[in-house]
Protein backbone atom coordinates (compact mmCIF):
# COMPACT_ATOMS: atom_id res chain seq x y z
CA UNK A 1 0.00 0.00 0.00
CA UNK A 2 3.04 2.42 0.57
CA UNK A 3 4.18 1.99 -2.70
CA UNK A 4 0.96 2.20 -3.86
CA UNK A 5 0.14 5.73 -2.66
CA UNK A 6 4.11 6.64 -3.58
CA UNK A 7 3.21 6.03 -7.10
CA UNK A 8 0.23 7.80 -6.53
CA UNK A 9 2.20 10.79 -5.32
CA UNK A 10 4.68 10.74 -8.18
CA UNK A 11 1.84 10.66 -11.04
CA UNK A 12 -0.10 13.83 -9.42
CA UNK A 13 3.67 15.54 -8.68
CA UNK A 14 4.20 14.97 -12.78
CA UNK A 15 0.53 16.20 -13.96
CA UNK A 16 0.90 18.82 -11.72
CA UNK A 17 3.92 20.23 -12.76
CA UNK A 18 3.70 21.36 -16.33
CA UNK A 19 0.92 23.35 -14.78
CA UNK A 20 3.05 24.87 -12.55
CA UNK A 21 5.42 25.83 -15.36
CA UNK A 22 2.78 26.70 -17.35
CA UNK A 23 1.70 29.85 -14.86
CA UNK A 24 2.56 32.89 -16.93
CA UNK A 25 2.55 33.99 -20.98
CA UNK A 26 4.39 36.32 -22.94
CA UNK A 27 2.90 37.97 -26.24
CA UNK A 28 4.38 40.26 -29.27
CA UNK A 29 3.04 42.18 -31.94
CA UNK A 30 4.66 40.31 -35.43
CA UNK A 31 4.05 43.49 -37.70
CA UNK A 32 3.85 42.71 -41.29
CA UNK A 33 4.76 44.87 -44.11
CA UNK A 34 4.62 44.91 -48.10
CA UNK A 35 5.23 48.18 -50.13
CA UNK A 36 4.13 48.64 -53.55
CA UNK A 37 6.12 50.90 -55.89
CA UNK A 38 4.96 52.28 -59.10
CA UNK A 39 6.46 51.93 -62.48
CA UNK A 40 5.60 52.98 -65.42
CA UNK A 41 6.49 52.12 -69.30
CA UNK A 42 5.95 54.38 -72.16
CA UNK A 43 5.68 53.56 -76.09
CA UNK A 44 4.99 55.81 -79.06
CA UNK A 45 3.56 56.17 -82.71
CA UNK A 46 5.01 58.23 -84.98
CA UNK A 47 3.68 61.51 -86.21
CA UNK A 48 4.12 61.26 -90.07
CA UNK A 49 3.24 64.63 -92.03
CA UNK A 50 3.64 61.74 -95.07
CA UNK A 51 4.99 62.78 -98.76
CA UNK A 52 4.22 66.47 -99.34
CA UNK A 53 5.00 68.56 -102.52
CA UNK A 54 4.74 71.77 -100.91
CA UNK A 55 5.10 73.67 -97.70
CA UNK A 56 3.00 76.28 -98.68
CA UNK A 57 -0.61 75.68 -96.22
CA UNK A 58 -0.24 74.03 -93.28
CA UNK A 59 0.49 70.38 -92.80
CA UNK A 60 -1.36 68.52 -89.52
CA UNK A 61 -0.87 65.13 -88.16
CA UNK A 62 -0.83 62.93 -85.62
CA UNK A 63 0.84 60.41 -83.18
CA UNK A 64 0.20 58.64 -79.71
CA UNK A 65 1.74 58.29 -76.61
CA UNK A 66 0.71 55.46 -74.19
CA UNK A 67 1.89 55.18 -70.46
CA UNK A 68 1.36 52.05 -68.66
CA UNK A 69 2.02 52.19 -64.83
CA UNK A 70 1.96 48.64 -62.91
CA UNK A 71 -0.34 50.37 -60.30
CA UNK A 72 -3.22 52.20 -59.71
CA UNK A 73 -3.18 55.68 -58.04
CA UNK A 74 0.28 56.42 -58.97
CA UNK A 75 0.88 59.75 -60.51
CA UNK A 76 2.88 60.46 -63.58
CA UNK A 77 4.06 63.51 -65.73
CA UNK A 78 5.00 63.26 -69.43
CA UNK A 79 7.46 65.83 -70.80
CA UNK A 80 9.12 66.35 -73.84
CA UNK A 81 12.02 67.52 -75.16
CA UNK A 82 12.95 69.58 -78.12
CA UNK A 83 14.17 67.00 -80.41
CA UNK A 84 17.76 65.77 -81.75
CA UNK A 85 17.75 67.42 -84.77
CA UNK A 86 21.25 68.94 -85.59
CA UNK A 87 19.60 72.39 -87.01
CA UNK A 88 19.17 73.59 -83.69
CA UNK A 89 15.63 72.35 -82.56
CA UNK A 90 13.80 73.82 -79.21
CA UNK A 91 10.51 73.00 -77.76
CA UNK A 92 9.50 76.34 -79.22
CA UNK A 93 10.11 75.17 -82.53
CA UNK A 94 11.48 71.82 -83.24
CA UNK A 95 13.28 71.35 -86.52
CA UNK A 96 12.97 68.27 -88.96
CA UNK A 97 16.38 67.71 -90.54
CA UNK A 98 17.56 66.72 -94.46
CA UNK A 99 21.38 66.57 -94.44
CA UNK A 100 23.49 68.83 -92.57
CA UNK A 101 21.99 71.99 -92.74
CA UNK A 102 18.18 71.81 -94.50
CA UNK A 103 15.51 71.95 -91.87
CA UNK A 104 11.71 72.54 -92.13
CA UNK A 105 9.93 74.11 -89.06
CA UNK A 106 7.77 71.82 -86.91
CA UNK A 107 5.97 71.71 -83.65
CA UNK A 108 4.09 69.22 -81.28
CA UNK A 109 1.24 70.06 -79.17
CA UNK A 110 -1.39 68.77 -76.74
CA UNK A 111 -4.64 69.68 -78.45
CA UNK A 112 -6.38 69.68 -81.99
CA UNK A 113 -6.47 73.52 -82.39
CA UNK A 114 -2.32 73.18 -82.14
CA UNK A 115 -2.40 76.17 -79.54
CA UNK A 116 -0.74 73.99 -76.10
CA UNK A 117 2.86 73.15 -76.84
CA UNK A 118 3.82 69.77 -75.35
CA UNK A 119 7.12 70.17 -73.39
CA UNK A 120 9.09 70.12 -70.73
CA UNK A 121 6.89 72.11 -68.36
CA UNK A 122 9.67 75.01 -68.57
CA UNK A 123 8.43 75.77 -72.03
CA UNK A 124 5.45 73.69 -73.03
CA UNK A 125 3.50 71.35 -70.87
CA UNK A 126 3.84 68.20 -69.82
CA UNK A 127 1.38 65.67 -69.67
CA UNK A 128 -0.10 64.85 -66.53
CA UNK A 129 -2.13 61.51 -65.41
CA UNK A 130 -2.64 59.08 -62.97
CA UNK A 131 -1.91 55.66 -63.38
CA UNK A 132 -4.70 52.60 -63.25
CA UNK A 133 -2.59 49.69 -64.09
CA UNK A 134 -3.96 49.86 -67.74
CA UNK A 135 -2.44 51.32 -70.80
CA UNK A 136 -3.35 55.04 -71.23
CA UNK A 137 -2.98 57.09 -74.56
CA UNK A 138 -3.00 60.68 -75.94
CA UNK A 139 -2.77 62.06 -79.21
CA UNK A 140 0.36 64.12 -79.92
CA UNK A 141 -0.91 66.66 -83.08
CA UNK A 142 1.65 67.73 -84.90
CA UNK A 143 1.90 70.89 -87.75
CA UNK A 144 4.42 71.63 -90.10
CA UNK A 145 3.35 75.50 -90.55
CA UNK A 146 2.83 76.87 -93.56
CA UNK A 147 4.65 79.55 -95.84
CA UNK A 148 8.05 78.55 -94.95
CA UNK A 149 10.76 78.61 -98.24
CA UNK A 150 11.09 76.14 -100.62
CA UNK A 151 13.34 73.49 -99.61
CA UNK A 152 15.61 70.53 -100.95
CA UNK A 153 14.01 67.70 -102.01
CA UNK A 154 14.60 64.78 -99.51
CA UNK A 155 13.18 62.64 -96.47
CA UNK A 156 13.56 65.44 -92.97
CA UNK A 157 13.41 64.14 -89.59
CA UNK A 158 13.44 64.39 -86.26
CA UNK A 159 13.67 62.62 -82.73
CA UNK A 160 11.74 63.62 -80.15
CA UNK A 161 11.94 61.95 -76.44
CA UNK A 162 9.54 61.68 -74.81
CA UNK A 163 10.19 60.93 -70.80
CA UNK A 164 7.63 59.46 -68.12
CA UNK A 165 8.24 60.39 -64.42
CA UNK A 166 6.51 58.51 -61.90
């Protein structure tokens, strides 16, 4: 009977004492995190004025633009510069080029009417939008004004770049 109730003893001392241990609890806060960045791609159509036999009236066309940002909400600016045309292109009047020297007067702008120069934001504006994980697009409209001299026969162009900032 002694070793009975000294077994007894032992199995209540070991059920007992991972409750004893088991008195108190410690908690944390595990914080979790994820940040989402914006980025944005941009692709263009040409503006072609096409095959012209004179300069004398205006010539219009147009192009595109399309931004596509990864996220939605995320705001992004469009500007321009003044091309890379060697006959001294600015945004206030961008130059197509024909050999070293022959240039025909051009300019880019933001609406039909060709009154909003599309630029930098120093001269011209930029274009503004906010992203929605989609491709967006806008028209560039182009003019080759009217009246300017005659001029050699040839192909002129020009290269524009146009920059997204996000």
């Amino acid at each position: 009977m002694n070793k009975f109730k000294t077994s007894l003893l032992a199995t209540a001392l070991l059920v007992v004492a991972p409750m004893a241990m088991a008195a108190g609890s410690a908690s944390t806060s595990l914080n979790v995190t994820l940040t989402l960045e914006n980025t944005c791609g941009i692709t263009a159509s040409p503006v072609n004025f096409g095959t012209q036999t004179s300069l004398a009236a205006d010539i219009d066309a147009t192009g595109s633009v399309t931004v596509t940002c990864t996220s939605t909400g995320g705001v992004y600016n469009v500007a321009f510069n003044g091309g890379a045309a060697a006959g001294g292109g600015t945004i206030a009047q961008r130059k197509l080029l024909n050999g070293a020297s022959n240039t025909i007067d051009y300019n880019l702008y933001t609406t039909a009417g060709r009154t909003v120069l599309l630029g930098d934001g120093t001269t011209g504006v930029v274009v503004s939008g906010t992203g929605n994980g989609a491709a967006q697009a806008f028209t560039v409209y182009g003019r080759v004004a009217g009246g300017q001299n005659p001029k050699p026969v040839g192909v002129y162009t020009d290269v524009v770049t146009a920059t997204v900032s996000f």
